[in-house]
PDB file of N, CA and C in Angstrom:
ATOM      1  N   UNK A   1     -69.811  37.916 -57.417  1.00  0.00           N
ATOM      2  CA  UNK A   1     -69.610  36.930 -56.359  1.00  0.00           C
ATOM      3  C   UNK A   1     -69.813  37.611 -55.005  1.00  0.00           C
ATOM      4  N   UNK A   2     -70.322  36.434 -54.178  1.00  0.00           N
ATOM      5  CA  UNK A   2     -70.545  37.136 -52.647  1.00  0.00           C
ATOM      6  C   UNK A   2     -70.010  36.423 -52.063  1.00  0.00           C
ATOM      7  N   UNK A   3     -69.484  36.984 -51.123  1.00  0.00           N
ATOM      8  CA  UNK A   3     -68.956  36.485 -49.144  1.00  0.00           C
ATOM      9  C   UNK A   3     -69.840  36.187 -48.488  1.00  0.00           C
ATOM     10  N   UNK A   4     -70.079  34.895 -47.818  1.00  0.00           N
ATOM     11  CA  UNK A   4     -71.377  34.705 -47.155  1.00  0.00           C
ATOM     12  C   UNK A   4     -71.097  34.264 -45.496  1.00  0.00           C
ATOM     13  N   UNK A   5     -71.729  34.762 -44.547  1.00  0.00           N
ATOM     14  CA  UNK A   5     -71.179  34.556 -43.403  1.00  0.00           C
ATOM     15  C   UNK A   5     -72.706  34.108 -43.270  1.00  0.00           C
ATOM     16  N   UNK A   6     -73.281  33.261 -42.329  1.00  0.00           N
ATOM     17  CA  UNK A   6     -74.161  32.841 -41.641  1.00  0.00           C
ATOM     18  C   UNK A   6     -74.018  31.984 -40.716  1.00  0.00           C
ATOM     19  N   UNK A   7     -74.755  32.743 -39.334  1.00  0.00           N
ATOM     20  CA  UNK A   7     -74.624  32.441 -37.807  1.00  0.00           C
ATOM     21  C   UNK A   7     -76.128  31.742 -37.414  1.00  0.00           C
ATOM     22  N   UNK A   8     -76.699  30.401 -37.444  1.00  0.00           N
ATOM     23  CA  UNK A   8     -78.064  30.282 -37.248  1.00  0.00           C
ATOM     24  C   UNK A   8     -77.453  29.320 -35.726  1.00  0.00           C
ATOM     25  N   UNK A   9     -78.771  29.448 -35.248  1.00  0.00           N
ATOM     26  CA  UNK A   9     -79.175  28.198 -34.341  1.00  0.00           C
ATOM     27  C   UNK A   9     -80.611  28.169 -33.827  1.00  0.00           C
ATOM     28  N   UNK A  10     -81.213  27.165 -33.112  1.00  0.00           N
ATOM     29  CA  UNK A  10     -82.389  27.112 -33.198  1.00  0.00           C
ATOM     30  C   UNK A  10     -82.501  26.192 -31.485  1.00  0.00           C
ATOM     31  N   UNK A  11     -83.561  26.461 -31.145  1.00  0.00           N
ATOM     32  CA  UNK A  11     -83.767  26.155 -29.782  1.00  0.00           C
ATOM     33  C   UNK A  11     -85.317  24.514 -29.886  1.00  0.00           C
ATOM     34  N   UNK A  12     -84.724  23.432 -29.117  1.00  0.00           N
ATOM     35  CA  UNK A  12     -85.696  22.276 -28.936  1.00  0.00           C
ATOM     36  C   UNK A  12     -85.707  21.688 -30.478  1.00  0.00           C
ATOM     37  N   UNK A  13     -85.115  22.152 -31.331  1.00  0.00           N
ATOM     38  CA  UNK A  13     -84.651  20.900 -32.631  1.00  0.00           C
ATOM     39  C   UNK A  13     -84.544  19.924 -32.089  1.00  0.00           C
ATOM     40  N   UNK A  14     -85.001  18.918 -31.808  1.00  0.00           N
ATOM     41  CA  UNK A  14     -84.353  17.559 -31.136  1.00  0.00           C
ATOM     42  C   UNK A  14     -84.458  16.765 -32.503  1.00  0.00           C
ATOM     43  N   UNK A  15     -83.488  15.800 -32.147  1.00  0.00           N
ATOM     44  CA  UNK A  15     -82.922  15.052 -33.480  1.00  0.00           C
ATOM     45  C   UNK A  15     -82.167  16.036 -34.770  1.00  0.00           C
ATOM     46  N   UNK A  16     -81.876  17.353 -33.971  1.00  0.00           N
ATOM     47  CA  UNK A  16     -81.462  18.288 -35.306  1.00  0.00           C
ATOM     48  C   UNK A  16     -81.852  18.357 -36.902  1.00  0.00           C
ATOM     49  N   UNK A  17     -83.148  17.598 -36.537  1.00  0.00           N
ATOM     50  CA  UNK A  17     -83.738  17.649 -38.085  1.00  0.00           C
ATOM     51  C   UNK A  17     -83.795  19.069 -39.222  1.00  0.00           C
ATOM     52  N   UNK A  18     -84.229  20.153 -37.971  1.00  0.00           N
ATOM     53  CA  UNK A  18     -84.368  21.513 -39.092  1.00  0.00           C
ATOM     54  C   UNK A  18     -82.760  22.004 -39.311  1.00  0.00           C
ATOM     55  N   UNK A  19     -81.718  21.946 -38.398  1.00  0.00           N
ATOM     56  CA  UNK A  19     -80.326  21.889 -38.597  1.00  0.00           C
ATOM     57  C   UNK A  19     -79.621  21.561 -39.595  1.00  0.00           C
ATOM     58  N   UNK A  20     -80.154  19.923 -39.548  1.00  0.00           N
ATOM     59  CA  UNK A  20     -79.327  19.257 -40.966  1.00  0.00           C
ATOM     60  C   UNK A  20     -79.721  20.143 -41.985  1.00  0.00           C
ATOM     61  N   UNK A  21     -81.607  20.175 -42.052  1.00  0.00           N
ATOM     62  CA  UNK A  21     -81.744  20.572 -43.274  1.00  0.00           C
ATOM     63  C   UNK A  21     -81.043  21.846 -44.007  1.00  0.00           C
ATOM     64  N   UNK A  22     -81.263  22.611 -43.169  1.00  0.00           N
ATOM     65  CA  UNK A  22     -80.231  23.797 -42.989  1.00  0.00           C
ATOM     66  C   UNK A  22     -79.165  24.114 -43.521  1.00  0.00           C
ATOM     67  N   UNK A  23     -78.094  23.001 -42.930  1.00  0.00           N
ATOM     68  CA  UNK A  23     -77.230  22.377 -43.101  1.00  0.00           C
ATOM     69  C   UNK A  23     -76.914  22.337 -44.611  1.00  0.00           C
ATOM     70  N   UNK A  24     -77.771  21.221 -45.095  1.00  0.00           N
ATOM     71  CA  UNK A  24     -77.130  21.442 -46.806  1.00  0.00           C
ATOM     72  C   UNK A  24     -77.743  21.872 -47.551  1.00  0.00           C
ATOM     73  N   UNK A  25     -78.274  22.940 -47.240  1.00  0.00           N
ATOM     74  CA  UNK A  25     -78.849  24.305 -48.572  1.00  0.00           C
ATOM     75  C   UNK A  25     -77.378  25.039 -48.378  1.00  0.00           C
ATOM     76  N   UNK A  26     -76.938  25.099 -46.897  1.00  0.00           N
ATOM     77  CA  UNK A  26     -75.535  25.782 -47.151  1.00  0.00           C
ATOM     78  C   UNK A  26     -74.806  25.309 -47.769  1.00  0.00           C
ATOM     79  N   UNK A  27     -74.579  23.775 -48.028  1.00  0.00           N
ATOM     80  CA  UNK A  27     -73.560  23.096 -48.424  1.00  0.00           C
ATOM     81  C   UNK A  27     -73.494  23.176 -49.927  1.00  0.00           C
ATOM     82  N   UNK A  28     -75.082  23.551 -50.683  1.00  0.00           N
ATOM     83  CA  UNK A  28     -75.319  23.580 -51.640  1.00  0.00           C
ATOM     84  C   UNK A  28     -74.993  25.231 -52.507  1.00  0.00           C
ATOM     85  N   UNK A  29     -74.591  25.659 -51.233  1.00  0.00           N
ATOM     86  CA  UNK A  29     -74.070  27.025 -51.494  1.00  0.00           C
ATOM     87  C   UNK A  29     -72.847  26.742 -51.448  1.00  0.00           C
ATOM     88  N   UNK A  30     -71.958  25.979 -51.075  1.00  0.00           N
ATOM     89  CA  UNK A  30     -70.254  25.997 -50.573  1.00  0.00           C
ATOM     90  C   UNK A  30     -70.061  26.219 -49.546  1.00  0.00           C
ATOM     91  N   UNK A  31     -71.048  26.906 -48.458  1.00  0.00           N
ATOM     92  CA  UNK A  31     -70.680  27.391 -46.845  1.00  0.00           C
ATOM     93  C   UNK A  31     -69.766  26.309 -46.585  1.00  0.00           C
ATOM     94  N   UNK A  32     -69.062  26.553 -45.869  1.00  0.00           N
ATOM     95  CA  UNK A  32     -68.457  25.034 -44.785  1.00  0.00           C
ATOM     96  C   UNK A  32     -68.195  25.754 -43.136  1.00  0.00           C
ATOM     97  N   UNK A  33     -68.831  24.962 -42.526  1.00  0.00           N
ATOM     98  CA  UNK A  33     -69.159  24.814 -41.409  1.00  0.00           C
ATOM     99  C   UNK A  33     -67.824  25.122 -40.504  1.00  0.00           C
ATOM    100  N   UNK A  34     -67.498  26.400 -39.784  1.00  0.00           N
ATOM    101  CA  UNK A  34     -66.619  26.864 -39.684  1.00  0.00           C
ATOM    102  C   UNK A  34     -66.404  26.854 -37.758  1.00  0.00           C
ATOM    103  N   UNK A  35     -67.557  26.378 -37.385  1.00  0.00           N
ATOM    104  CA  UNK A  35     -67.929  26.494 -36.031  1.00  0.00           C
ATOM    105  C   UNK A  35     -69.336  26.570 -35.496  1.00  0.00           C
ATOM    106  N   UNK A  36     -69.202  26.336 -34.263  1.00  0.00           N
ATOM    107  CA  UNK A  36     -70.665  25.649 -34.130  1.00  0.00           C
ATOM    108  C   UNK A  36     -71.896  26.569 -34.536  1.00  0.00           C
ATOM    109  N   UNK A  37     -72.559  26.443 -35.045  1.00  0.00           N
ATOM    110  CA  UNK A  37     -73.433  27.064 -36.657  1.00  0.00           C
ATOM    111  C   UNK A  37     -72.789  28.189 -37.204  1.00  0.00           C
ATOM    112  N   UNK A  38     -71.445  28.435 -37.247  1.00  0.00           N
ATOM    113  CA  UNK A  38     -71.544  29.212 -38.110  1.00  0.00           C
ATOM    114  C   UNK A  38     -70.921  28.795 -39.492  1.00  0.00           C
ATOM    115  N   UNK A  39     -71.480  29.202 -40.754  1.00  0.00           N
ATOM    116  CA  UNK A  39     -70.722  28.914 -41.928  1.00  0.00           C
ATOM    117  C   UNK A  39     -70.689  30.074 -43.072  1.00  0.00           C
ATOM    118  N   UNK A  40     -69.561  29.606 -43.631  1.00  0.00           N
ATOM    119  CA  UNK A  40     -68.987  30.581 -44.538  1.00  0.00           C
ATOM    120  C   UNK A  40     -68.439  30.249 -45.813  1.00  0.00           C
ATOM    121  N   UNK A  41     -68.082  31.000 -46.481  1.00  0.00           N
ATOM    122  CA  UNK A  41     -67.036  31.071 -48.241  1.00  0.00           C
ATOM    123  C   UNK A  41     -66.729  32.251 -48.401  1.00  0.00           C
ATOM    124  N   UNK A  42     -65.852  31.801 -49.305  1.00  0.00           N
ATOM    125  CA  UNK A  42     -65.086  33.125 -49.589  1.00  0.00           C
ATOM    126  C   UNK A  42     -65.789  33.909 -51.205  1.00  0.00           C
ATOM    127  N   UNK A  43     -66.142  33.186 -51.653  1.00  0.00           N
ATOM    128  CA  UNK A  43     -67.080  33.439 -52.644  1.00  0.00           C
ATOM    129  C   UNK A  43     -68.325  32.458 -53.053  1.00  0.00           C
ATOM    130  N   UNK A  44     -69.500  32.840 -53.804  1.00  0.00           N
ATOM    131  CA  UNK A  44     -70.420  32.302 -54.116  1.00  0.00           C
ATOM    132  C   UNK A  44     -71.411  33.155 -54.882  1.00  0.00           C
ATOM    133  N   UNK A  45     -71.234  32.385 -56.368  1.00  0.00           N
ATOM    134  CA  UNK A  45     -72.298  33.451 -57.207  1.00  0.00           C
ATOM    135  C   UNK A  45     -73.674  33.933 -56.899  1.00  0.00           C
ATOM    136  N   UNK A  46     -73.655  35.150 -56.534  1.00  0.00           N
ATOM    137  CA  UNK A  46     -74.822  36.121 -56.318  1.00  0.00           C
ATOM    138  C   UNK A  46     -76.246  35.422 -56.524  1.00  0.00           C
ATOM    139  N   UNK A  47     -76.699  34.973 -57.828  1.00  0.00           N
ATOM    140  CA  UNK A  47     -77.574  34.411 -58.016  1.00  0.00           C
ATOM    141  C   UNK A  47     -78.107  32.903 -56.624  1.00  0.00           C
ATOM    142  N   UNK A  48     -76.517  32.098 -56.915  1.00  0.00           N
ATOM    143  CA  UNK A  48     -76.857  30.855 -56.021  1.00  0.00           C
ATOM    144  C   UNK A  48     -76.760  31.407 -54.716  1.00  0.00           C
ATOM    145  N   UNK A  49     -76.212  32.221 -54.168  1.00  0.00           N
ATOM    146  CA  UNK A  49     -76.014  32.500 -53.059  1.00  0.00           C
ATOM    147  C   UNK A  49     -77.975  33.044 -52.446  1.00  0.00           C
ATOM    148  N   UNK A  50     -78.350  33.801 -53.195  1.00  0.00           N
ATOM    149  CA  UNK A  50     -79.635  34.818 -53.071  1.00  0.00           C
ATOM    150  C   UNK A  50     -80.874  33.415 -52.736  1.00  0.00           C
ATOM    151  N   UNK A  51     -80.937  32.481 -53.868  1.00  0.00           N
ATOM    152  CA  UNK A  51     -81.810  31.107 -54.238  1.00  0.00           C
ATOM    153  C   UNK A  51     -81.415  30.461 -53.048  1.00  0.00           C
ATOM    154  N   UNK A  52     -80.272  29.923 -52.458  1.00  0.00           N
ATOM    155  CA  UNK A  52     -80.172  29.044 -51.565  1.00  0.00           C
ATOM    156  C   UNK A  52     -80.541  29.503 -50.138  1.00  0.00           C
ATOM    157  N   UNK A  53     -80.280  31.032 -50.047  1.00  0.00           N
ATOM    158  CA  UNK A  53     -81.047  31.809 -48.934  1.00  0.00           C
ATOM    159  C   UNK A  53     -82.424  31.906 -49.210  1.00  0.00           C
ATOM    160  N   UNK A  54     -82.877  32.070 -49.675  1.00  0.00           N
ATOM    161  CA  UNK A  54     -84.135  31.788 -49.791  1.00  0.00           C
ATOM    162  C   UNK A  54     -85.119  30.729 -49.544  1.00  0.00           C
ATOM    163  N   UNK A  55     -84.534  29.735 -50.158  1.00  0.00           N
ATOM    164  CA  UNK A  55     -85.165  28.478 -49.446  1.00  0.00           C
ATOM    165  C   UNK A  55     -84.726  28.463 -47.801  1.00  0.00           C
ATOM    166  N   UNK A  56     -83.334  28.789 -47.197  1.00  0.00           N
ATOM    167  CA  UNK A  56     -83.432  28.593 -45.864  1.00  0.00           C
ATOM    168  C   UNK A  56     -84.640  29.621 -45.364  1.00  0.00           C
ATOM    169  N   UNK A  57     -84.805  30.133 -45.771  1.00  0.00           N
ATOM    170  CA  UNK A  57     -85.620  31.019 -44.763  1.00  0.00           C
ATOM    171  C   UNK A  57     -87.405  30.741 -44.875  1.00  0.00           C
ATOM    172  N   UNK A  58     -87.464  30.191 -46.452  1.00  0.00           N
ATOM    173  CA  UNK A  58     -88.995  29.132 -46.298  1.00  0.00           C
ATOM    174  C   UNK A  58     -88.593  28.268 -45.366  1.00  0.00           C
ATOM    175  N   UNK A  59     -87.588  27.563 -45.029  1.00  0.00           N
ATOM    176  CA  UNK A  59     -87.587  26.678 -44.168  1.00  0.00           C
ATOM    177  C   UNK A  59     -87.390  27.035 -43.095  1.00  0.00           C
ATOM    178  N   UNK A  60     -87.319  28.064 -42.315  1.00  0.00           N
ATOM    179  CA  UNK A  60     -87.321  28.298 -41.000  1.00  0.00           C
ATOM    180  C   UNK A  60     -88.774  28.847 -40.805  1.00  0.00           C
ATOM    181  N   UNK A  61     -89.182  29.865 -41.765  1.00  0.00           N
ATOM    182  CA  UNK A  61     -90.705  29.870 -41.622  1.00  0.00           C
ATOM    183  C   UNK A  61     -91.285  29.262 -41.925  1.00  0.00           C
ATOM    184  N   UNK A  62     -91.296  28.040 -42.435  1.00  0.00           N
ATOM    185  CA  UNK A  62     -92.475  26.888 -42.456  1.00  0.00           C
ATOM    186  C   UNK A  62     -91.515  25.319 -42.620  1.00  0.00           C
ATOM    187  N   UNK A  63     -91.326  24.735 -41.204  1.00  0.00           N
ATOM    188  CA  UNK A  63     -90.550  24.165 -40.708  1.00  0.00           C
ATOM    189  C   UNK A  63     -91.545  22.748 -41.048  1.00  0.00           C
ATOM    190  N   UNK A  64     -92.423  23.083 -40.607  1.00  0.00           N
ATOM    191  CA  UNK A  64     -93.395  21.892 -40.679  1.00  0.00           C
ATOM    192  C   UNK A  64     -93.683  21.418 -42.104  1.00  0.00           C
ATOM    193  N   UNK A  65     -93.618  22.419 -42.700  1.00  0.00           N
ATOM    194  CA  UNK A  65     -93.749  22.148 -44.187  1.00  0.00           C
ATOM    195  C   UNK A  65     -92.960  21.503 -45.149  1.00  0.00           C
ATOM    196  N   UNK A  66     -91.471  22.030 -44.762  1.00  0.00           N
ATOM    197  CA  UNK A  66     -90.104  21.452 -45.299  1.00  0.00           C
ATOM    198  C   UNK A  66     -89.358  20.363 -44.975  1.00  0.00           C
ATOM    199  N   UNK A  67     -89.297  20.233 -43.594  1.00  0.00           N
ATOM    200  CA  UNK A  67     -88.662  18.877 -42.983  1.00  0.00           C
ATOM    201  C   UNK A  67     -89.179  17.939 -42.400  1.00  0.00           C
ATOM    202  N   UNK A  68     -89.394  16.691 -42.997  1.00  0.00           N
ATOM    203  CA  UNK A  68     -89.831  15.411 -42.848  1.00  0.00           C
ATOM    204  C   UNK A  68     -89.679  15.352 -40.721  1.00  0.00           C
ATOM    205  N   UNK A  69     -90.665  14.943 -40.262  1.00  0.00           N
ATOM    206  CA  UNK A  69     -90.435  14.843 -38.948  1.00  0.00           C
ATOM    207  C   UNK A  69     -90.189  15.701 -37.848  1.00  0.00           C
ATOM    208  N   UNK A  70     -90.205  17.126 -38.390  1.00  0.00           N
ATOM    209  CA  UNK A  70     -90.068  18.410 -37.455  1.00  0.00           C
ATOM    210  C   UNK A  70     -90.592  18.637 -35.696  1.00  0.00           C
ATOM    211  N   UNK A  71     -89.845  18.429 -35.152  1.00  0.00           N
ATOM    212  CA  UNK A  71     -90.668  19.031 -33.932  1.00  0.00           C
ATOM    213  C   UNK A  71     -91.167  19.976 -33.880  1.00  0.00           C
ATOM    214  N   UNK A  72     -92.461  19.771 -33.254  1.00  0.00           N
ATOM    215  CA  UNK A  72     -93.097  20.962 -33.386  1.00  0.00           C
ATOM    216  C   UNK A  72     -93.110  22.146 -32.192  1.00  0.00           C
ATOM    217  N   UNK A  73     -92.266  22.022 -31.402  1.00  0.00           N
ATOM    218  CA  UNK A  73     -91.725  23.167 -30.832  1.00  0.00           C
ATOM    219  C   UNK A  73     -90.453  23.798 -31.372  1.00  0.00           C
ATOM    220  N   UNK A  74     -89.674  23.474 -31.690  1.00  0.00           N
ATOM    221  CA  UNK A  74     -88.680  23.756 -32.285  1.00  0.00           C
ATOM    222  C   UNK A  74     -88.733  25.263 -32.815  1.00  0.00           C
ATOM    223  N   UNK A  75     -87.651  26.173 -33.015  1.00  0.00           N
ATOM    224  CA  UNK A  75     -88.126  27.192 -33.027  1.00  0.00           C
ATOM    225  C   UNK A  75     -86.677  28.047 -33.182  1.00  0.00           C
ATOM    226  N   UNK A  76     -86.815  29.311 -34.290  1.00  0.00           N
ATOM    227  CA  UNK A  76     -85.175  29.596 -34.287  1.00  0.00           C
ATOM    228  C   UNK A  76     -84.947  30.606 -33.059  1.00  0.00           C
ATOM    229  N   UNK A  77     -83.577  30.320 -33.309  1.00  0.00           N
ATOM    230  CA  UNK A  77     -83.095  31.428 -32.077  1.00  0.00           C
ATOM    231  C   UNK A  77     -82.539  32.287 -32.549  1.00  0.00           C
ATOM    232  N   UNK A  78     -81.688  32.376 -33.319  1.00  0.00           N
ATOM    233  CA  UNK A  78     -81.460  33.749 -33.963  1.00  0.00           C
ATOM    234  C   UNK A  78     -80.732  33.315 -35.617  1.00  0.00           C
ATOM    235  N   UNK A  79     -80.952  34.458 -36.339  1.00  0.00           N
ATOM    236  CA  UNK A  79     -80.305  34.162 -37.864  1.00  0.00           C
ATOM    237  C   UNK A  79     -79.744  35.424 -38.036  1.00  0.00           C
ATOM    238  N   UNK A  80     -78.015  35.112 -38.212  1.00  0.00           N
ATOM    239  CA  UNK A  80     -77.738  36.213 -38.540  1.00  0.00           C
ATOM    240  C   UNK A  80     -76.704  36.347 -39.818  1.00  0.00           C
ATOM    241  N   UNK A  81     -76.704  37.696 -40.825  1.00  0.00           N
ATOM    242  CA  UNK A  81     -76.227  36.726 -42.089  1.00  0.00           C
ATOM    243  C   UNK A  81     -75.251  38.188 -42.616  1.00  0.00           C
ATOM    244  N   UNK A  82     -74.248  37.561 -43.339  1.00  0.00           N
ATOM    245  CA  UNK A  82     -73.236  39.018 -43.465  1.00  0.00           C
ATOM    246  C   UNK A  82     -72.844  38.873 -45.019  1.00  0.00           C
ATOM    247  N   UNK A  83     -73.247  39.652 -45.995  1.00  0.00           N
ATOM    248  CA  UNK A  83     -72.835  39.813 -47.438  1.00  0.00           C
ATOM    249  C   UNK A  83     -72.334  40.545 -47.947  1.00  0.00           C
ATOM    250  N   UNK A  84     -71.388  40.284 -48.524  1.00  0.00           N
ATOM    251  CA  UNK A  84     -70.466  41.237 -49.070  1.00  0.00           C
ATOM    252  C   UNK A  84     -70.136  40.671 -50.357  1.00  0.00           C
ATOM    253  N   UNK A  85     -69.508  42.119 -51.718  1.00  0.00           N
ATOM    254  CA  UNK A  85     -69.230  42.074 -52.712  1.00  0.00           C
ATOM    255  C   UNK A  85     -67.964  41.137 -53.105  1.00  0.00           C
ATOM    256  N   UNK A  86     -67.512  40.514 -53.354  1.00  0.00           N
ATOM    257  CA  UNK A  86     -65.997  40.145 -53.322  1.00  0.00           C
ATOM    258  C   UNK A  86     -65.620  40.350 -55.066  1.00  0.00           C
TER     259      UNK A  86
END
């Protein structure tokens, strides 16, 4: 099991479309939204934890590809992500 901390935000999302999406790949991990982008758990099996990061990060690099309606300026501002053994 892992500890998952992740700090994203993203600059000119309007309508927070790449956000949401964002949004529930974490949820699909257990993150819960702990403050403004940041989310966390206290555990989450290694495997789902690794798969659900993964897709976020196809989806921040190919934004246009993943989310229905993307602005196309939109653009991240920083991703920052903290794992640990638990």
């Amino acid at each position: 099991m892992w500890r998952v901390i992740v700090r994203i935000s993203f600059t000119s999302d309007h309508n927070s479309r790449l956000r949401r999406h964002v949004a529930n790949l974490f949820a699909a991990m257990n993150l819960q939204n702990t403050g403004t982008g940041l989310w966390e758990s206290a555990a989450v099996p290694a495997a789902t934890a690794a798969a659900q990061m993964a897709q976020v990060l196809q989806a921040i690099a190919n934004p246009q590809g993943t989310v229905p309606g993307f602005a196309p300026f939109a653009a991240l501002e920083h991703l920052w992500v903290y794992l640990d053994r638990v």
